[in-house]
C-alpha atoms as a PDB file:
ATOM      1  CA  UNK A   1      -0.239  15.422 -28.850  1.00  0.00           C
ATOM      2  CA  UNK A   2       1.200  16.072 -25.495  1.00  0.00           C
ATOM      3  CA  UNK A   3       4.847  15.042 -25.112  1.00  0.00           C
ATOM      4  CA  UNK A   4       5.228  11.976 -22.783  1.00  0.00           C
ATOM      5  CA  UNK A   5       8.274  10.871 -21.338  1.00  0.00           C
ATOM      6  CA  UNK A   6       8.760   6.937 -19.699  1.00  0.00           C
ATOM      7  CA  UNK A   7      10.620   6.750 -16.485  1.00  0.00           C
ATOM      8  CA  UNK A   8      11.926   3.597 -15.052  1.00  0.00           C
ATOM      9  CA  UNK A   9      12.532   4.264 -11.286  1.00  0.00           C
ATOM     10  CA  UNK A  10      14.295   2.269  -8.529  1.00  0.00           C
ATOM     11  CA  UNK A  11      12.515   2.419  -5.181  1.00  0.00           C
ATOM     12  CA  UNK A  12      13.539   0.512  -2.108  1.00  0.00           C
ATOM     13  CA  UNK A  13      11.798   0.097   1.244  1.00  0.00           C
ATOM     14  CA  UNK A  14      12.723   0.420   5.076  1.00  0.00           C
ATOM     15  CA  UNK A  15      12.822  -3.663   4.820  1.00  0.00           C
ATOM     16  CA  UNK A  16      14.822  -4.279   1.982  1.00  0.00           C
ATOM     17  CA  UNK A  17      12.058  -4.751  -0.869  1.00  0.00           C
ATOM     18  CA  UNK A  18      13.193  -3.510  -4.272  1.00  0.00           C
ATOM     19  CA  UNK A  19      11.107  -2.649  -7.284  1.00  0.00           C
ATOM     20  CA  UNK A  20      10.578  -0.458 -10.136  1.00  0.00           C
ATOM     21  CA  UNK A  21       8.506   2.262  -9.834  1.00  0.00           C
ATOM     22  CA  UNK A  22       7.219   2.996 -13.897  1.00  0.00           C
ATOM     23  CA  UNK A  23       6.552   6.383 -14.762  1.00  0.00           C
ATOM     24  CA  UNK A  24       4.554   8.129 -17.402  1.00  0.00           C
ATOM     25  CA  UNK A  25       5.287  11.809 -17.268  1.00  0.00           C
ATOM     26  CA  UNK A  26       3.859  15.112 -19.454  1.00  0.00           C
ATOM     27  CA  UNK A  27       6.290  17.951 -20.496  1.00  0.00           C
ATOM     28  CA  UNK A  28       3.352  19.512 -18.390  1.00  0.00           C
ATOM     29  CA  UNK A  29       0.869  17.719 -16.112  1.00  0.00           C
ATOM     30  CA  UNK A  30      -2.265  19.154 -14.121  1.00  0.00           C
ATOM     31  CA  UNK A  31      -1.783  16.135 -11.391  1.00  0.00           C
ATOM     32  CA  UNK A  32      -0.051  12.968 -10.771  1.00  0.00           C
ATOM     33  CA  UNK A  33      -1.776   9.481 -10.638  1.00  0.00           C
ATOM     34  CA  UNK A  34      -0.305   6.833  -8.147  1.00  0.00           C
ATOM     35  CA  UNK A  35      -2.309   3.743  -9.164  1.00  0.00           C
ATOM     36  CA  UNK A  36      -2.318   0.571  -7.501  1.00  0.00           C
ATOM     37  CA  UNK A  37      -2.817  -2.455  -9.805  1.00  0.00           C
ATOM     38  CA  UNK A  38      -5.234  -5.285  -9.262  1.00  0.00           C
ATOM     39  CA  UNK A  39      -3.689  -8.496  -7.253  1.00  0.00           C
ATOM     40  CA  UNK A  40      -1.723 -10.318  -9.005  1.00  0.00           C
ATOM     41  CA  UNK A  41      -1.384  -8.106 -11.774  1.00  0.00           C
ATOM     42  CA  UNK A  42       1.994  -6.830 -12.657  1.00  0.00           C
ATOM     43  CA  UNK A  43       2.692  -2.948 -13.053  1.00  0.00           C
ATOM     44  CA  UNK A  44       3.777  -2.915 -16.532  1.00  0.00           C
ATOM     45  CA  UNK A  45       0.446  -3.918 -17.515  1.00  0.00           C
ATOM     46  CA  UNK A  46      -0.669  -0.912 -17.065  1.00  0.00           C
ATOM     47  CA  UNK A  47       2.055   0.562 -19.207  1.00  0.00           C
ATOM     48  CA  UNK A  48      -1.635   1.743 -21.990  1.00  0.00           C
ATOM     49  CA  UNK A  49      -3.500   2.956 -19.690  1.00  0.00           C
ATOM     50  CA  UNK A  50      -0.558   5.240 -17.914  1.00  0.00           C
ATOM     51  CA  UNK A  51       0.350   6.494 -21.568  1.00  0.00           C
ATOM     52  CA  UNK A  52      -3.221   7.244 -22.425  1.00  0.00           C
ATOM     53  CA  UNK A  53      -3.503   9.364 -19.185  1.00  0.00           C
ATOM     54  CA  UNK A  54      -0.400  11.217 -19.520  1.00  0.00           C
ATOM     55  CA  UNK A  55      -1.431  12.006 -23.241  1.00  0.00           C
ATOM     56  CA  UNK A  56      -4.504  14.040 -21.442  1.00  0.00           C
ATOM     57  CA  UNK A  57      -1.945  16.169 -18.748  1.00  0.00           C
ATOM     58  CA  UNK A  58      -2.058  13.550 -16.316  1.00  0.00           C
ATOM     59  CA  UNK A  59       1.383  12.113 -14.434  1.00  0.00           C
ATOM     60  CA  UNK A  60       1.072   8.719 -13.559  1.00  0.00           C
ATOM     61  CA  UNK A  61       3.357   6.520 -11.394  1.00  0.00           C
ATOM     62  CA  UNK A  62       2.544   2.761 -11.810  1.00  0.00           C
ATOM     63  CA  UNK A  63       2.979   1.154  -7.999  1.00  0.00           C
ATOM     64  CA  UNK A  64       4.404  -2.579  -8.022  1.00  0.00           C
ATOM     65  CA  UNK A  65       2.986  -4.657  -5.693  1.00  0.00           C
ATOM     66  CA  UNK A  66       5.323  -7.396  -3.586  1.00  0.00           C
ATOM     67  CA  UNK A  67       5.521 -10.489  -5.107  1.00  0.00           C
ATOM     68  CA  UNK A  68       4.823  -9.422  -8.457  1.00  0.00           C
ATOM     69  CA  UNK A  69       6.873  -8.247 -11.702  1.00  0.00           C
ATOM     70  CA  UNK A  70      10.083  -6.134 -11.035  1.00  0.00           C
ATOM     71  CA  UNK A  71       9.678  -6.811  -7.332  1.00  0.00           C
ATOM     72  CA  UNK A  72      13.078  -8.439  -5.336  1.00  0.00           C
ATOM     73  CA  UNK A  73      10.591 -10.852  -4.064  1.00  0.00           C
ATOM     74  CA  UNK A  74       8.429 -13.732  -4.677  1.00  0.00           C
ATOM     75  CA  UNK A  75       6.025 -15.526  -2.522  1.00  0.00           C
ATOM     76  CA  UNK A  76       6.438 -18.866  -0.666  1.00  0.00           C
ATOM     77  CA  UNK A  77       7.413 -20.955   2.146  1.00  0.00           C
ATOM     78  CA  UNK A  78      10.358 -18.843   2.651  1.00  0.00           C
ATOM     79  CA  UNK A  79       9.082 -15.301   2.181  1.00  0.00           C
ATOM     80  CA  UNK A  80       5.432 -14.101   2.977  1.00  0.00           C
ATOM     81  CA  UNK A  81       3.520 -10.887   3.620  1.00  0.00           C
ATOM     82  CA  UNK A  82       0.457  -9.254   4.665  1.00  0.00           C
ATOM     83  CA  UNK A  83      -1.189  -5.683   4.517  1.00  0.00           C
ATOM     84  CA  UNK A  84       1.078  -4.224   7.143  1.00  0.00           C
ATOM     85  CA  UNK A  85       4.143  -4.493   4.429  1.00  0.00           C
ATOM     86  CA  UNK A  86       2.140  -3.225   1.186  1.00  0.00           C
ATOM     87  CA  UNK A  87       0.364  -0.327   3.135  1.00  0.00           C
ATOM     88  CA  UNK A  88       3.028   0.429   5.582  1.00  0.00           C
ATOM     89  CA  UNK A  89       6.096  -0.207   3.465  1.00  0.00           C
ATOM     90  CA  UNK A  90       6.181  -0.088   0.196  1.00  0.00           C
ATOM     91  CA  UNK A  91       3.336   2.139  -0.323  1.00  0.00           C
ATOM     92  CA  UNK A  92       5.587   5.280   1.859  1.00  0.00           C
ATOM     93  CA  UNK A  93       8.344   4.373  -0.220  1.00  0.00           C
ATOM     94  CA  UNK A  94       6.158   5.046  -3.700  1.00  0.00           C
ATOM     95  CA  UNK A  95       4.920   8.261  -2.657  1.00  0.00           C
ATOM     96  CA  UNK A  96       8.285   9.398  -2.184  1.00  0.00           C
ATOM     97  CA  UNK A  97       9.625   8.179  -5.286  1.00  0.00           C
ATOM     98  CA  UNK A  98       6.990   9.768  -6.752  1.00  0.00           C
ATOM     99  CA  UNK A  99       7.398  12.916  -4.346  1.00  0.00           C
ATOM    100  CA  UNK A 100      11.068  13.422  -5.876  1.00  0.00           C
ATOM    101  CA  UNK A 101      10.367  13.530  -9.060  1.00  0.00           C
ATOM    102  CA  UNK A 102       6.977  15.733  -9.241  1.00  0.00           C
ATOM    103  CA  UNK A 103       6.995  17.908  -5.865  1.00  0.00           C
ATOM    104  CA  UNK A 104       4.435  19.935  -6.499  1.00  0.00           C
ATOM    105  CA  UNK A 105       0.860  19.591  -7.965  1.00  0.00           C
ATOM    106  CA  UNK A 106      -2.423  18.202  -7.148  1.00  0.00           C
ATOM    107  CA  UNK A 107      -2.036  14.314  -5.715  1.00  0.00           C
ATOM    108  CA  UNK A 108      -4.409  11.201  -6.903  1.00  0.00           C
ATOM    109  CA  UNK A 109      -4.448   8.261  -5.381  1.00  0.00           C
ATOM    110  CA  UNK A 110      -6.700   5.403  -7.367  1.00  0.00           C
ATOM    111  CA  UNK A 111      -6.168   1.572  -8.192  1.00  0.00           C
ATOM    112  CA  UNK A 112      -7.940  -1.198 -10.310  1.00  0.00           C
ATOM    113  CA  UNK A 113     -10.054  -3.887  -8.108  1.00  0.00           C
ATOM    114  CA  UNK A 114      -7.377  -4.680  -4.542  1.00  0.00           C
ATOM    115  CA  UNK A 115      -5.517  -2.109  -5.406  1.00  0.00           C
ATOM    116  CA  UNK A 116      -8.395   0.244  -4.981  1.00  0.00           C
ATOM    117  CA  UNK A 117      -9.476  -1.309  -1.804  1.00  0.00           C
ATOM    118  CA  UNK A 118      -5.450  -0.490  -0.395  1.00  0.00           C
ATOM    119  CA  UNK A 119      -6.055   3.432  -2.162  1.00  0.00           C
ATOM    120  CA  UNK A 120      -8.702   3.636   0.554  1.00  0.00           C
ATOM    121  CA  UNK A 121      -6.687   2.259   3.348  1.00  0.00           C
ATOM    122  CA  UNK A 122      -3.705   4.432   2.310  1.00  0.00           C
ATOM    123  CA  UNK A 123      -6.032   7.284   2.174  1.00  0.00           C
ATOM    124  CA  UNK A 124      -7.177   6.572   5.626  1.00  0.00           C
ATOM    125  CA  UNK A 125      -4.189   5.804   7.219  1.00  0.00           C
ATOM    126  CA  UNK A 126      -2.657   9.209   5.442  1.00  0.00           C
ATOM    127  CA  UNK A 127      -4.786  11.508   4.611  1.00  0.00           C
ATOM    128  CA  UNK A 128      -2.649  14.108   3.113  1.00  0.00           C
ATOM    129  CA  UNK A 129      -1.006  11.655   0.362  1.00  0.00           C
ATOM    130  CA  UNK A 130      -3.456  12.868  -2.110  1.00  0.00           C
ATOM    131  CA  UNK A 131      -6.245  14.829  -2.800  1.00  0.00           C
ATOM    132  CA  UNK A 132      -8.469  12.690  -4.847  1.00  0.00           C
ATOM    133  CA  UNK A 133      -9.477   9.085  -5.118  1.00  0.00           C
ATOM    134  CA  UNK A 134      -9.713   7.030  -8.336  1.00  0.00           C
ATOM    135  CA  UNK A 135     -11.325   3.585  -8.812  1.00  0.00           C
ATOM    136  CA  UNK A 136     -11.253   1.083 -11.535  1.00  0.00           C
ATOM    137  CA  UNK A 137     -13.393  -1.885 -11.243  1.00  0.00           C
ATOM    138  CA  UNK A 138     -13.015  -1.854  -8.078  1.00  0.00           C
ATOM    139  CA  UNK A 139     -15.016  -2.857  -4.994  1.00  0.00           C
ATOM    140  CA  UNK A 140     -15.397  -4.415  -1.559  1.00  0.00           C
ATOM    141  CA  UNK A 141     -15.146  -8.365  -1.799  1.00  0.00           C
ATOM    142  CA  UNK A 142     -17.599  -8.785   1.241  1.00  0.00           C
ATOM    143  CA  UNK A 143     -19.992 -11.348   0.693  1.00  0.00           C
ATOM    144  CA  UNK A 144     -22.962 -10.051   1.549  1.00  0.00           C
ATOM    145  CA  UNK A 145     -22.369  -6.930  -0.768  1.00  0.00           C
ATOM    146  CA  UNK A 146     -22.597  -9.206  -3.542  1.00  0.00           C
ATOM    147  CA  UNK A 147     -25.768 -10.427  -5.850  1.00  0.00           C
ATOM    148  CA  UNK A 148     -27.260 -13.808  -5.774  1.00  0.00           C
ATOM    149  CA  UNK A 149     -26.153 -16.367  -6.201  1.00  0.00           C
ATOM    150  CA  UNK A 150     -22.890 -15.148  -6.325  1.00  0.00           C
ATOM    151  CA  UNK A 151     -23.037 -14.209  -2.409  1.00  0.00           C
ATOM    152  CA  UNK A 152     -23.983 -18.267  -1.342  1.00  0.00           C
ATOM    153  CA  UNK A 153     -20.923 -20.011  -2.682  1.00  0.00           C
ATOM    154  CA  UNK A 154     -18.258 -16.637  -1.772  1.00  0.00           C
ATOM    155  CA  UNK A 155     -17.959 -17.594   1.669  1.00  0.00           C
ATOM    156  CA  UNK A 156     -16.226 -21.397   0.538  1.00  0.00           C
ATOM    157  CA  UNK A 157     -14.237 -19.676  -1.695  1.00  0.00           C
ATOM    158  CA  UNK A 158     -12.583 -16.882   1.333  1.00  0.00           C
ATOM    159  CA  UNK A 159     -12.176 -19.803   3.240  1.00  0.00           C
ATOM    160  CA  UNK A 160     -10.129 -22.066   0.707  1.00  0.00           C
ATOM    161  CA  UNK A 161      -8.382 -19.987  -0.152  1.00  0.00           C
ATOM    162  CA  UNK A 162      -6.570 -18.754   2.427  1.00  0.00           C
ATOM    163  CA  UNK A 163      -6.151 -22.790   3.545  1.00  0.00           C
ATOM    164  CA  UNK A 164      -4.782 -23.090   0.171  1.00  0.00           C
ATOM    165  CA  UNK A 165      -2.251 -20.725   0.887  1.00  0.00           C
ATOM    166  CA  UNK A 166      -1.200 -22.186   4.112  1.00  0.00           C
ATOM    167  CA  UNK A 167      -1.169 -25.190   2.602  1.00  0.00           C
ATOM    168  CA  UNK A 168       1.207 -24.333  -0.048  1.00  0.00           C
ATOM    169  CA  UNK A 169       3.193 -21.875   1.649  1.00  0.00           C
ATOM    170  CA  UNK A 170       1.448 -18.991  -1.200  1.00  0.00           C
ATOM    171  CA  UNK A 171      -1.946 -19.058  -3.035  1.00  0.00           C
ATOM    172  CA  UNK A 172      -1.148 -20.792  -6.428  1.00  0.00           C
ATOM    173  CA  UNK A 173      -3.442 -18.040  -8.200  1.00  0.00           C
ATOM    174  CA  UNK A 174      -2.543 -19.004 -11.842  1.00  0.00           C
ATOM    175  CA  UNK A 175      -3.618 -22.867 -11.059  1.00  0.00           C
ATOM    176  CA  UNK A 176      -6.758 -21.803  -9.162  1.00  0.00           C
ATOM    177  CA  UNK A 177      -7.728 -18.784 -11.542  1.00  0.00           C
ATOM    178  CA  UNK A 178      -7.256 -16.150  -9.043  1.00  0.00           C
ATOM    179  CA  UNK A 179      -4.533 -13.273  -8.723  1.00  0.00           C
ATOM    180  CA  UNK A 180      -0.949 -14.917  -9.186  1.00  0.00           C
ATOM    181  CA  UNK A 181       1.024 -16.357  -6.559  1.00  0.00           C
ATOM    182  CA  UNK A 182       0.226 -14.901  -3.777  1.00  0.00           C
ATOM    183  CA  UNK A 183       1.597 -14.175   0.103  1.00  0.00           C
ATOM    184  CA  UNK A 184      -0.383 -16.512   2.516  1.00  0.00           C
ATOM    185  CA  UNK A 185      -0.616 -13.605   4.811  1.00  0.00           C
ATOM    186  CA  UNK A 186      -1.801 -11.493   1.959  1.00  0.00           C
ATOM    187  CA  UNK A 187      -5.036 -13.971   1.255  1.00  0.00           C
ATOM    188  CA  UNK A 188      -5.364 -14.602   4.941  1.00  0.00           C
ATOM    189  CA  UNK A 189      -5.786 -10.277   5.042  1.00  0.00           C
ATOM    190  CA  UNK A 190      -7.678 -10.068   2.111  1.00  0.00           C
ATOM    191  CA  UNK A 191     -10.228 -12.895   3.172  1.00  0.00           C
ATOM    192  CA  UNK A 192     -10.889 -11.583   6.787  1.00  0.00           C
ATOM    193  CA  UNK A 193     -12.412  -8.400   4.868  1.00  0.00           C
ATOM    194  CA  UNK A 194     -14.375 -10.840   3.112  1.00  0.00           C
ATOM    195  CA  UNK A 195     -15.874 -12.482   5.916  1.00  0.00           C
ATOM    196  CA  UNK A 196     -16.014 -10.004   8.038  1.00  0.00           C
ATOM    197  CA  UNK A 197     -16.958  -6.636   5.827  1.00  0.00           C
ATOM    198  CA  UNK A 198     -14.584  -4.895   7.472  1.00  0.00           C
ATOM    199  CA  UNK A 199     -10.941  -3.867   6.653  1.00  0.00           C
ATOM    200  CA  UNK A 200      -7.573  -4.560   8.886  1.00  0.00           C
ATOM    201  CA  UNK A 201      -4.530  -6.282   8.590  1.00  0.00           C
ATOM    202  CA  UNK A 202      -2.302  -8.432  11.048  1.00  0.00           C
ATOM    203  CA  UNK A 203       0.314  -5.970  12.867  1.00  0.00           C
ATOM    204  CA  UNK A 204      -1.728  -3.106  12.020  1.00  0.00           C
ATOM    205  CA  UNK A 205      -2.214  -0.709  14.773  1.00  0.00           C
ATOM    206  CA  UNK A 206      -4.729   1.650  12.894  1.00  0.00           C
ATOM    207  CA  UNK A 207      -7.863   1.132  12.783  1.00  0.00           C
ATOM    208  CA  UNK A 208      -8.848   1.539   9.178  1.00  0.00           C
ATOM    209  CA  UNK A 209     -12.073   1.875   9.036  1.00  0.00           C
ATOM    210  CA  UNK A 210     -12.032   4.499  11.682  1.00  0.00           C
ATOM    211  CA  UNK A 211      -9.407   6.241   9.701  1.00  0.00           C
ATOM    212  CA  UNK A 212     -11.835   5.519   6.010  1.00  0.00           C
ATOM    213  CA  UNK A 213     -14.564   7.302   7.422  1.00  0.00           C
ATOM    214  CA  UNK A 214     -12.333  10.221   8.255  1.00  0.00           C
ATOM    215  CA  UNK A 215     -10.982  10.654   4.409  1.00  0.00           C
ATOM    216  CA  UNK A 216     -12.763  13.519   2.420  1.00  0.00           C
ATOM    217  CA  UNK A 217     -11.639  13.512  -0.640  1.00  0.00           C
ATOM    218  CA  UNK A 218     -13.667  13.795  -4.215  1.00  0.00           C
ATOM    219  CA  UNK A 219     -14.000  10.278  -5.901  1.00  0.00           C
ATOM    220  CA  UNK A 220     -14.412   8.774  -9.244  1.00  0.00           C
ATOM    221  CA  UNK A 221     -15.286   5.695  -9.805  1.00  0.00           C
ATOM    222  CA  UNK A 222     -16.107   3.448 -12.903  1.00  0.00           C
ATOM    223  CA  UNK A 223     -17.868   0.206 -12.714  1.00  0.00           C
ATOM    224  CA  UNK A 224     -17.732  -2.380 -15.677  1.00  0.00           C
ATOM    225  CA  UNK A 225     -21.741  -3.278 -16.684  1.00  0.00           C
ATOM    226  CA  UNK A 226     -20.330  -6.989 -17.161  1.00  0.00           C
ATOM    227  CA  UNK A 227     -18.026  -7.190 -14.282  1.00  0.00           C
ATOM    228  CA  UNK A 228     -18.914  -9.873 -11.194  1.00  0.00           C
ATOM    229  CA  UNK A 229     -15.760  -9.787  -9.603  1.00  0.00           C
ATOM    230  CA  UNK A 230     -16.584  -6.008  -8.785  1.00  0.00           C
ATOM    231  CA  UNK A 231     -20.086  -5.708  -9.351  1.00  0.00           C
ATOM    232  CA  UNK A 232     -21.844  -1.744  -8.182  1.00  0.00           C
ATOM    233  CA  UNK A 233     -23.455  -3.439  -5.020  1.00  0.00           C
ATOM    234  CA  UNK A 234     -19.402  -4.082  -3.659  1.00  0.00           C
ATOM    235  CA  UNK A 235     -18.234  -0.810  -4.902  1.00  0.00           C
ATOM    236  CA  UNK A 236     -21.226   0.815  -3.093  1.00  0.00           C
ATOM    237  CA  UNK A 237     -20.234  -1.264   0.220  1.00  0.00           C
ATOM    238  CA  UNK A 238     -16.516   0.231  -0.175  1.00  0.00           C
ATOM    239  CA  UNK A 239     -17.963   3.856  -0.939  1.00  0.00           C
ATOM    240  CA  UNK A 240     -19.801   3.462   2.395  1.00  0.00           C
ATOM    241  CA  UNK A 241     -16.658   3.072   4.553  1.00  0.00           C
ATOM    242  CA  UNK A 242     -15.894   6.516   3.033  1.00  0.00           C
ATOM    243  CA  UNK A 243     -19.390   8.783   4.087  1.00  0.00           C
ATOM    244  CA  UNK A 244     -17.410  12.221   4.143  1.00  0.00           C
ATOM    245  CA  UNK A 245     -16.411  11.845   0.573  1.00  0.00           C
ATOM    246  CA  UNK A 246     -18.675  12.597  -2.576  1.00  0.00           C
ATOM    247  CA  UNK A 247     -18.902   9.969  -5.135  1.00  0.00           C
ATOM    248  CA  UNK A 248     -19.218  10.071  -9.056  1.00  0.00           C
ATOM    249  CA  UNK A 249     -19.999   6.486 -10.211  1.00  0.00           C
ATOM    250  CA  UNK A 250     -20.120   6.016 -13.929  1.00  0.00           C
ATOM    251  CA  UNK A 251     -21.459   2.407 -14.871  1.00  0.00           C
ATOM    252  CA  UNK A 252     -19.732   1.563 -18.026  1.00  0.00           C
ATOM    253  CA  UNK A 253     -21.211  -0.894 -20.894  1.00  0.00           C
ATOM    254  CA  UNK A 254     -20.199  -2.598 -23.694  1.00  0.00           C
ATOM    255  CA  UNK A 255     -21.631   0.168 -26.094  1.00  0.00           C
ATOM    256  CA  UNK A 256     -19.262   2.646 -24.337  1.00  0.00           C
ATOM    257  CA  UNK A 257     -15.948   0.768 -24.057  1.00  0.00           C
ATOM    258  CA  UNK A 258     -16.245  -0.796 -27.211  1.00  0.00           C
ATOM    259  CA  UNK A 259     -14.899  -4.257 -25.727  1.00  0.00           C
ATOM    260  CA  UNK A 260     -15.721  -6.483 -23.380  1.00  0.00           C
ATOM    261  CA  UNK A 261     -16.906  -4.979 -19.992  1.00  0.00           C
ATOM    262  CA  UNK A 262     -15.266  -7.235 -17.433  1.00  0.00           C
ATOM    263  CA  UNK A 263     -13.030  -6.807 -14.893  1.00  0.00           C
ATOM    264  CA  UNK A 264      -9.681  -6.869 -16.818  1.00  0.00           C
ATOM    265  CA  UNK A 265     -10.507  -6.318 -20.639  1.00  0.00           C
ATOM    266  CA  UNK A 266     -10.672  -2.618 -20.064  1.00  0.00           C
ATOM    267  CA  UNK A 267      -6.579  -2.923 -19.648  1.00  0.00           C
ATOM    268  CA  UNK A 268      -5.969  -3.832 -23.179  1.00  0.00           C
ATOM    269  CA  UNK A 269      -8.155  -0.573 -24.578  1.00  0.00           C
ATOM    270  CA  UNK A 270      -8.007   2.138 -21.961  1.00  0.00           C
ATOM    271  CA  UNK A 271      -9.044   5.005 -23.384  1.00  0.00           C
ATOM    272  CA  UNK A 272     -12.397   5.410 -22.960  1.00  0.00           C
ATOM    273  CA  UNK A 273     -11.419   4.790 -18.805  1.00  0.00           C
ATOM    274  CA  UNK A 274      -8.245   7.443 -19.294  1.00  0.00           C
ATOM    275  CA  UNK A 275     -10.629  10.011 -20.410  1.00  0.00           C
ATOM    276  CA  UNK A 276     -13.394   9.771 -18.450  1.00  0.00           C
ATOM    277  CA  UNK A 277     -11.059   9.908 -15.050  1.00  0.00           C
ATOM    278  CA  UNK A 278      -8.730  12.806 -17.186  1.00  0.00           C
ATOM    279  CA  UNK A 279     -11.908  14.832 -17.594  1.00  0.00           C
ATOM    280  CA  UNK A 280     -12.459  15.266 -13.618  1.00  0.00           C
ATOM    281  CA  UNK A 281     -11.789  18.882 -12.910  1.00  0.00           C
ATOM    282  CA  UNK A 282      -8.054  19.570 -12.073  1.00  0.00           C
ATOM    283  CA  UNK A 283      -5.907  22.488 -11.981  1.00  0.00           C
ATOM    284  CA  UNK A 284      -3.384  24.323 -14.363  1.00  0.00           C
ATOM    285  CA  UNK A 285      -0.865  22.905 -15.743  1.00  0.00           C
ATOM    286  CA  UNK A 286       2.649  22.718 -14.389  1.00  0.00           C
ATOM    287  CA  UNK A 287       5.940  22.299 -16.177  1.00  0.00           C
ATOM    288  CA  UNK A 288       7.853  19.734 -15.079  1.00  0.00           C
END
């Protein structure tokens, strides 16, 4: 058994945000994992899957997103964010936290369902922050990339949503069954993408999907048999904004993961998922 050590690491961005950045960390590790967790889902959840990686030579640094967990902040009237703060704040200030304490050795950038749409943007926007891309049930929420009849009724849903929000000063996810509480300007991001197909943010000079189809980086991806939130059609649409880079998809079923195949259950027993992303090709092992 590979020796694993838990880190607990302060971070804090050019604006002010605070959070913990967790850490599970080899004696020696072949790469290092920043993974970006599904909206609304706190970091520490993770906590399984991170240990089951790092048990198989793989560093991984949990990202928190704003708004959730050990973050300083919490959505509402009073405080609210978009994509410009998660990609262009507090995303930088991970990858150096996570920079200091492993400076060397081969970079992965992956997350589970938003947070591997914001991988890809991060990717895009810069390029040399890693040097492959993991997904987890993960995939583009544009309607028309979904099945039927699923695709009819999505375009209500990315509309009340984001009036919810407004509404309420943050999305009440909990109440509505969606993500947690979450930023108005966060929905009103997330939802353009889902209108439109394509991916920006307010106060966000690059143009991402532009800087997507730039990326060329190897990818893995895993895609839950059961799983409509993130179905293969939507992961196929978000695999298309990225033509220079070569996909594995592995379509996962109930047989395989030995538990229900849906979007989240995977969380609770991740090692089937640790080892099929631990057995991508990666380099020696370094001390650390």
């Amino acid at each position: 058994m590979t020796s694993v050590v838990s880190h607990d690491i302060p971070v804090a961005t050019e604006d002010g945000h605070r959070y913990r950045l967790l850490a599970c960390i080899p004696a020696q590790s072949r790469a290092a994992l920043l993974w970006l967790p599904a909206l609304g889902v706190a970091a520490k959840h993770y906590l399984p899957f991170a240990e089951a990686l790092a048990s198989r030579g793989i560093a991984v640094f949990l990202h928190e997103w704003r708004g959730n967990g050990s973050s300083s902040l919490r959505a509402g009237r009073e405080h609210d964010w978009g994509y410009r703060e998660l990609l262009l704040q507090d995303l930088p200030a991970s990858e150096r936290a996570m920079a200091n304490r492993l400076p060397q050795g081969l970079r992965i950038i992956g997350g589970h369902s938003l947070g591997g749409q914001l991988a890809c943007c991060r990717l895009g926007m810069a390029p040399d922050i890693a040097q492959s891309l993991w997904l987890v049930a993960s995939g583009a929420p544009y309607w028309r990339a979904f099945p039927t009849p699923t695709r009819y009724w999505l375009p209500l849903a990315y509309r009340f949503l984001p009036w919810l929000a407004r509404v309420r000063g943050a999305l009440p996810g909990r109440l509505v069954g969606f993500g947690g509480n979450e930023a108005r300007s966060v929905i009103g991001d997330w939802a353009r993408s889902a209108l439109s197909g394509r991916y920006a943010g307010v106060g966000i000079d690059v143009d991402l999907e532009a800087a997507m189809s730039r990326v060329q980086v190897p990818v893995q991806a895993l895609v839950f048999a059961d799983d409509w939130l993130a179905p293969a059609s939507s992961l196929c649409f978000l695999l298309s904004k990225l033509p220079r880079s070569a996909a594995n998809i592995e379509l996962v079923d109930a047989r395989t993961l030995a538990t229900t195949v849906d979007h989240f259950a995977w969380m609770k027993q991740p090692d089937v998922v640790a080892a099929r992303l631990a057995s991508t090709d990666a380099p020696a092992t370094v001390s650390n």
